[in-house]
C-alpha atoms as a PDB file:
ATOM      1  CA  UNK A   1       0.000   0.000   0.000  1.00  0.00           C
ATOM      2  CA  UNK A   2       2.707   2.608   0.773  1.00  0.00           C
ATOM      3  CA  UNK A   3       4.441   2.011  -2.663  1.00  0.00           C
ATOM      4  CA  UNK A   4       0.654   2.616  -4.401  1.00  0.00           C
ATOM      5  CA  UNK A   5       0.150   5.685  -2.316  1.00  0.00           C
ATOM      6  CA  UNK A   6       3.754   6.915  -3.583  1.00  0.00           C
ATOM      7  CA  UNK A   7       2.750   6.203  -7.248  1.00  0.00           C
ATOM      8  CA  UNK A   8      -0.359   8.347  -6.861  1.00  0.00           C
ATOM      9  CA  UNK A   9       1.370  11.349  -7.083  1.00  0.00           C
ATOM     10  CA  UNK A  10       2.136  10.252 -11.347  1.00  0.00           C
ATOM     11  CA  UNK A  11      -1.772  10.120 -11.384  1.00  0.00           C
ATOM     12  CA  UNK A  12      -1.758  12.951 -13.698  1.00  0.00           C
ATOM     13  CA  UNK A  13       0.215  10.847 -16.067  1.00  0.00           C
ATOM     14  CA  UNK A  14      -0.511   7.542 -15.335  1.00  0.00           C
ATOM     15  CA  UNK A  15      -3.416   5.220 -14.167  1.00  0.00           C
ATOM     16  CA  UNK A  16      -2.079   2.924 -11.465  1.00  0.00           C
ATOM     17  CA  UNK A  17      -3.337  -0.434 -11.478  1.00  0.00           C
ATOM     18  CA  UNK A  18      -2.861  -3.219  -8.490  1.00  0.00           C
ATOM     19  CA  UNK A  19      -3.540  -6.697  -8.045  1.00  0.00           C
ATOM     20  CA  UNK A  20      -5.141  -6.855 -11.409  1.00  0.00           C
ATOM     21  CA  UNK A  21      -5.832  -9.977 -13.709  1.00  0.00           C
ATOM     22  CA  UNK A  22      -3.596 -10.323 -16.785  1.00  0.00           C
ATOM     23  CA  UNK A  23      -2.211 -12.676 -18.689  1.00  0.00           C
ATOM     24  CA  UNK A  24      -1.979 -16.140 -16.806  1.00  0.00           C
ATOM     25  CA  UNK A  25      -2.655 -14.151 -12.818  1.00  0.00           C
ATOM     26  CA  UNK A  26      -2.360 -11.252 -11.157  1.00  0.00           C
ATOM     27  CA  UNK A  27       0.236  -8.687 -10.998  1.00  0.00           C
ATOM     28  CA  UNK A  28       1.133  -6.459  -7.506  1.00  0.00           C
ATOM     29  CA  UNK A  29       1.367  -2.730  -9.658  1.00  0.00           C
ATOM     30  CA  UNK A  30       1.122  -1.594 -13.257  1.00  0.00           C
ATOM     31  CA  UNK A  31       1.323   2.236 -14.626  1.00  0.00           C
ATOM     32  CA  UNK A  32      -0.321   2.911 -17.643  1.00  0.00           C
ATOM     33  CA  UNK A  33       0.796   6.246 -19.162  1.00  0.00           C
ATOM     34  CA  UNK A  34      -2.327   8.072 -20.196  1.00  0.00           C
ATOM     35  CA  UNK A  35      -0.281   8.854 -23.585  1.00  0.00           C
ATOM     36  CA  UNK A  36       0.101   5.654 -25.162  1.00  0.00           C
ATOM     37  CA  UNK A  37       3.521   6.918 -26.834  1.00  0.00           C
ATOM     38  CA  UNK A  38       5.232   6.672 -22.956  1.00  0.00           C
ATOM     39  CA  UNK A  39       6.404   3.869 -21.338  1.00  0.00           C
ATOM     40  CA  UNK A  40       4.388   1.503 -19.319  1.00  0.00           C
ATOM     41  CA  UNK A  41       5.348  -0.916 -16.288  1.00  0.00           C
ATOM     42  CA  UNK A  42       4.729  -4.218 -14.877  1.00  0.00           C
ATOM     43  CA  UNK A  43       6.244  -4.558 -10.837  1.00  0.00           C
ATOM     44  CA  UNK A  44       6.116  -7.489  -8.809  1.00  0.00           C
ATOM     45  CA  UNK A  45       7.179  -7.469  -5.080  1.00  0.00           C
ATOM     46  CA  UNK A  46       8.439 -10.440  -3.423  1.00  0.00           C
ATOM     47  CA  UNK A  47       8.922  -9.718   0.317  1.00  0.00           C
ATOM     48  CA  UNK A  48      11.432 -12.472   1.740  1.00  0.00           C
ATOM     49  CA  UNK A  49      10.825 -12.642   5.461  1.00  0.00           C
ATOM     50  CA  UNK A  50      13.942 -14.159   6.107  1.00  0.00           C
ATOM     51  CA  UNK A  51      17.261 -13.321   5.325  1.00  0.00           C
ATOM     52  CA  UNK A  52      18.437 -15.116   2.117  1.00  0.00           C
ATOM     53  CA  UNK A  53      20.938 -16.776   1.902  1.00  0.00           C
ATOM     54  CA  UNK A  54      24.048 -15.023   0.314  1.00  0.00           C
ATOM     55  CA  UNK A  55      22.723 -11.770   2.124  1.00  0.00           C
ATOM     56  CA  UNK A  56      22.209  -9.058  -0.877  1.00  0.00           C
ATOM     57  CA  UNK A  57      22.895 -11.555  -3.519  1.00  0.00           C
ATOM     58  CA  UNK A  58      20.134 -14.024  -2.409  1.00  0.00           C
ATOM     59  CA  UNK A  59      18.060 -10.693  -2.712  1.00  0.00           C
ATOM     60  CA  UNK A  60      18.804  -9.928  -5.933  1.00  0.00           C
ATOM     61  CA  UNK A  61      18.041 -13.737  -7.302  1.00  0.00           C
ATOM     62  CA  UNK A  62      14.190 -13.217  -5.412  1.00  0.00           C
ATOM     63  CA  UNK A  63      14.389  -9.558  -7.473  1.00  0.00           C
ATOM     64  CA  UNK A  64      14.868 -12.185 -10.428  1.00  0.00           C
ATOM     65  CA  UNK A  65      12.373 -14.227  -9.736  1.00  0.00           C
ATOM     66  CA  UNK A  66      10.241 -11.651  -9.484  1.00  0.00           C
ATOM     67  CA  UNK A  67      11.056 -10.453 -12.924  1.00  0.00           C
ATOM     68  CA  UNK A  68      10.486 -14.182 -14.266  1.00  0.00           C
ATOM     69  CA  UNK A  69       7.159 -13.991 -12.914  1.00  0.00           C
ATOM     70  CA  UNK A  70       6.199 -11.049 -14.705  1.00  0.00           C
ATOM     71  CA  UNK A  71       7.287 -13.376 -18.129  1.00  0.00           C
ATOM     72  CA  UNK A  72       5.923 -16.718 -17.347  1.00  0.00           C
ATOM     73  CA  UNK A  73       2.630 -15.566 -16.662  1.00  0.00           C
ATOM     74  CA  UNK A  74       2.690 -12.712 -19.039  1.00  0.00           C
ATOM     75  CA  UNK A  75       1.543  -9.639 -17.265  1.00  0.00           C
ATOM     76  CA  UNK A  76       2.528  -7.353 -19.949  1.00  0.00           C
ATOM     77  CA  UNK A  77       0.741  -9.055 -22.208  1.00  0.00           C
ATOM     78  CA  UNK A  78      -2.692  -6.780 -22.044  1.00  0.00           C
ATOM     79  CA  UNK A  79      -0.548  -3.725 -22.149  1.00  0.00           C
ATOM     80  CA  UNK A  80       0.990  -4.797 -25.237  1.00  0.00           C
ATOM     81  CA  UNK A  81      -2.332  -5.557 -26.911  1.00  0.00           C
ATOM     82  CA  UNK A  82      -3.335  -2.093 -25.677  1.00  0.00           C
ATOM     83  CA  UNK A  83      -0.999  -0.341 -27.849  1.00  0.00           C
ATOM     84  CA  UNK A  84       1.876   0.407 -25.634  1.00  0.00           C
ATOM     85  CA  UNK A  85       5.298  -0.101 -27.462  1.00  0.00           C
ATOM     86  CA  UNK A  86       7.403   0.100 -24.402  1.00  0.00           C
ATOM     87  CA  UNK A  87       6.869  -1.382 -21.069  1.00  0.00           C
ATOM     88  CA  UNK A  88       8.951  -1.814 -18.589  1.00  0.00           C
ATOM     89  CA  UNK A  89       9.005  -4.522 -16.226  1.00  0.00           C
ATOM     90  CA  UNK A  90      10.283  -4.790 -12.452  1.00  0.00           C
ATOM     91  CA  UNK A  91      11.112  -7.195  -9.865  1.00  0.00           C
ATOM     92  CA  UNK A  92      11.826  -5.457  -6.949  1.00  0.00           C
ATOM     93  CA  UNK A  93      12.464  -7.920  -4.105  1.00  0.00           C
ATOM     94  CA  UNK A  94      12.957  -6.316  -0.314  1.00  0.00           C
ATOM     95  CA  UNK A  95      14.070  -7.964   3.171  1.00  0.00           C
ATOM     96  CA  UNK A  96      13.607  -5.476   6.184  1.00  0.00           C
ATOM     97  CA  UNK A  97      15.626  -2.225   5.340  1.00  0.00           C
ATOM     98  CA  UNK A  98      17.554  -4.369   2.253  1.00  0.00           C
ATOM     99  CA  UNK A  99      15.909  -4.126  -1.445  1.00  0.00           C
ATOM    100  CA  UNK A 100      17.410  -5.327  -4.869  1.00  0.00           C
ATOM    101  CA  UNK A 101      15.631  -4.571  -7.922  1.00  0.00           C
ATOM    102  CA  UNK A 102      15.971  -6.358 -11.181  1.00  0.00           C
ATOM    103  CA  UNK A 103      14.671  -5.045 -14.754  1.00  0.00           C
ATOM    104  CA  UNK A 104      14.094  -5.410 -18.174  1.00  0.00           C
ATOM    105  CA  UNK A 105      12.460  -3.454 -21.119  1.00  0.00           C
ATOM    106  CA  UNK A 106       9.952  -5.487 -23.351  1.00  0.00           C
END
Protein backbone atom coordinates (compact mmCIF):
# COMPACT_ATOMS: atom_id res chain seq x y z
CA UNK A 1 0.00 0.00 0.00
CA UNK A 2 2.71 2.61 0.77
CA UNK A 3 4.44 2.01 -2.66
CA UNK A 4 0.65 2.62 -4.40
CA UNK A 5 0.15 5.68 -2.32
CA UNK A 6 3.75 6.92 -3.58
CA UNK A 7 2.75 6.20 -7.25
CA UNK A 8 -0.36 8.35 -6.86
CA UNK A 9 1.37 11.35 -7.08
CA UNK A 10 2.14 10.25 -11.35
CA UNK A 11 -1.77 10.12 -11.38
CA UNK A 12 -1.76 12.95 -13.70
CA UNK A 13 0.21 10.85 -16.07
CA UNK A 14 -0.51 7.54 -15.34
CA UNK A 15 -3.42 5.22 -14.17
CA UNK A 16 -2.08 2.92 -11.46
CA UNK A 17 -3.34 -0.43 -11.48
CA UNK A 18 -2.86 -3.22 -8.49
CA UNK A 19 -3.54 -6.70 -8.04
CA UNK A 20 -5.14 -6.86 -11.41
CA UNK A 21 -5.83 -9.98 -13.71
CA UNK A 22 -3.60 -10.32 -16.78
CA UNK A 23 -2.21 -12.68 -18.69
CA UNK A 24 -1.98 -16.14 -16.81
CA UNK A 25 -2.66 -14.15 -12.82
CA UNK A 26 -2.36 -11.25 -11.16
CA UNK A 27 0.24 -8.69 -11.00
CA UNK A 28 1.13 -6.46 -7.51
CA UNK A 29 1.37 -2.73 -9.66
CA UNK A 30 1.12 -1.59 -13.26
CA UNK A 31 1.32 2.24 -14.63
CA UNK A 32 -0.32 2.91 -17.64
CA UNK A 33 0.80 6.25 -19.16
CA UNK A 34 -2.33 8.07 -20.20
CA UNK A 35 -0.28 8.85 -23.58
CA UNK A 36 0.10 5.65 -25.16
CA UNK A 37 3.52 6.92 -26.83
CA UNK A 38 5.23 6.67 -22.96
CA UNK A 39 6.40 3.87 -21.34
CA UNK A 40 4.39 1.50 -19.32
CA UNK A 41 5.35 -0.92 -16.29
CA UNK A 42 4.73 -4.22 -14.88
CA UNK A 43 6.24 -4.56 -10.84
CA UNK A 44 6.12 -7.49 -8.81
CA UNK A 45 7.18 -7.47 -5.08
CA UNK A 46 8.44 -10.44 -3.42
CA UNK A 47 8.92 -9.72 0.32
CA UNK A 48 11.43 -12.47 1.74
CA UNK A 49 10.82 -12.64 5.46
CA UNK A 50 13.94 -14.16 6.11
CA UNK A 51 17.26 -13.32 5.33
CA UNK A 52 18.44 -15.12 2.12
CA UNK A 53 20.94 -16.78 1.90
CA UNK A 54 24.05 -15.02 0.31
CA UNK A 55 22.72 -11.77 2.12
CA UNK A 56 22.21 -9.06 -0.88
CA UNK A 57 22.89 -11.55 -3.52
CA UNK A 58 20.13 -14.02 -2.41
CA UNK A 59 18.06 -10.69 -2.71
CA UNK A 60 18.80 -9.93 -5.93
CA UNK A 61 18.04 -13.74 -7.30
CA UNK A 62 14.19 -13.22 -5.41
CA UNK A 63 14.39 -9.56 -7.47
CA UNK A 64 14.87 -12.19 -10.43
CA UNK A 65 12.37 -14.23 -9.74
CA UNK A 66 10.24 -11.65 -9.48
CA UNK A 67 11.06 -10.45 -12.92
CA UNK A 68 10.49 -14.18 -14.27
CA UNK A 69 7.16 -13.99 -12.91
CA UNK A 70 6.20 -11.05 -14.70
CA UNK A 71 7.29 -13.38 -18.13
CA UNK A 72 5.92 -16.72 -17.35
CA UNK A 73 2.63 -15.57 -16.66
CA UNK A 74 2.69 -12.71 -19.04
CA UNK A 75 1.54 -9.64 -17.27
CA UNK A 76 2.53 -7.35 -19.95
CA UNK A 77 0.74 -9.06 -22.21
CA UNK A 78 -2.69 -6.78 -22.04
CA UNK A 79 -0.55 -3.72 -22.15
CA UNK A 80 0.99 -4.80 -25.24
CA UNK A 81 -2.33 -5.56 -26.91
CA UNK A 82 -3.34 -2.09 -25.68
CA UNK A 83 -1.00 -0.34 -27.85
CA UNK A 84 1.88 0.41 -25.63
CA UNK A 85 5.30 -0.10 -27.46
CA UNK A 86 7.40 0.10 -24.40
CA UNK A 87 6.87 -1.38 -21.07
CA UNK A 88 8.95 -1.81 -18.59
CA UNK A 89 9.01 -4.52 -16.23
CA UNK A 90 10.28 -4.79 -12.45
CA UNK A 91 11.11 -7.20 -9.86
CA UNK A 92 11.83 -5.46 -6.95
CA UNK A 93 12.46 -7.92 -4.10
CA UNK A 94 12.96 -6.32 -0.31
CA UNK A 95 14.07 -7.96 3.17
CA UNK A 96 13.61 -5.48 6.18
CA UNK A 97 15.63 -2.22 5.34
CA UNK A 98 17.55 -4.37 2.25
CA UNK A 99 15.91 -4.13 -1.45
CA UNK A 100 17.41 -5.33 -4.87
CA UNK A 101 15.63 -4.57 -7.92
CA UNK A 102 15.97 -6.36 -11.18
CA UNK A 103 14.67 -5.05 -14.75
CA UNK A 104 14.09 -5.41 -18.17
CA UNK A 105 12.46 -3.45 -21.12
CA UNK A 106 9.95 -5.49 -23.35
Amino acid sequence: MFILGMLCAVSDKYTVYSNQESGKGRFDCALKPLDRSDAAAVIEFKHVRKEPPGGLAGLAEEAQSGLAQINEKAYAHDLRREGYARIYKYGIAFHGKQCAVAMETA
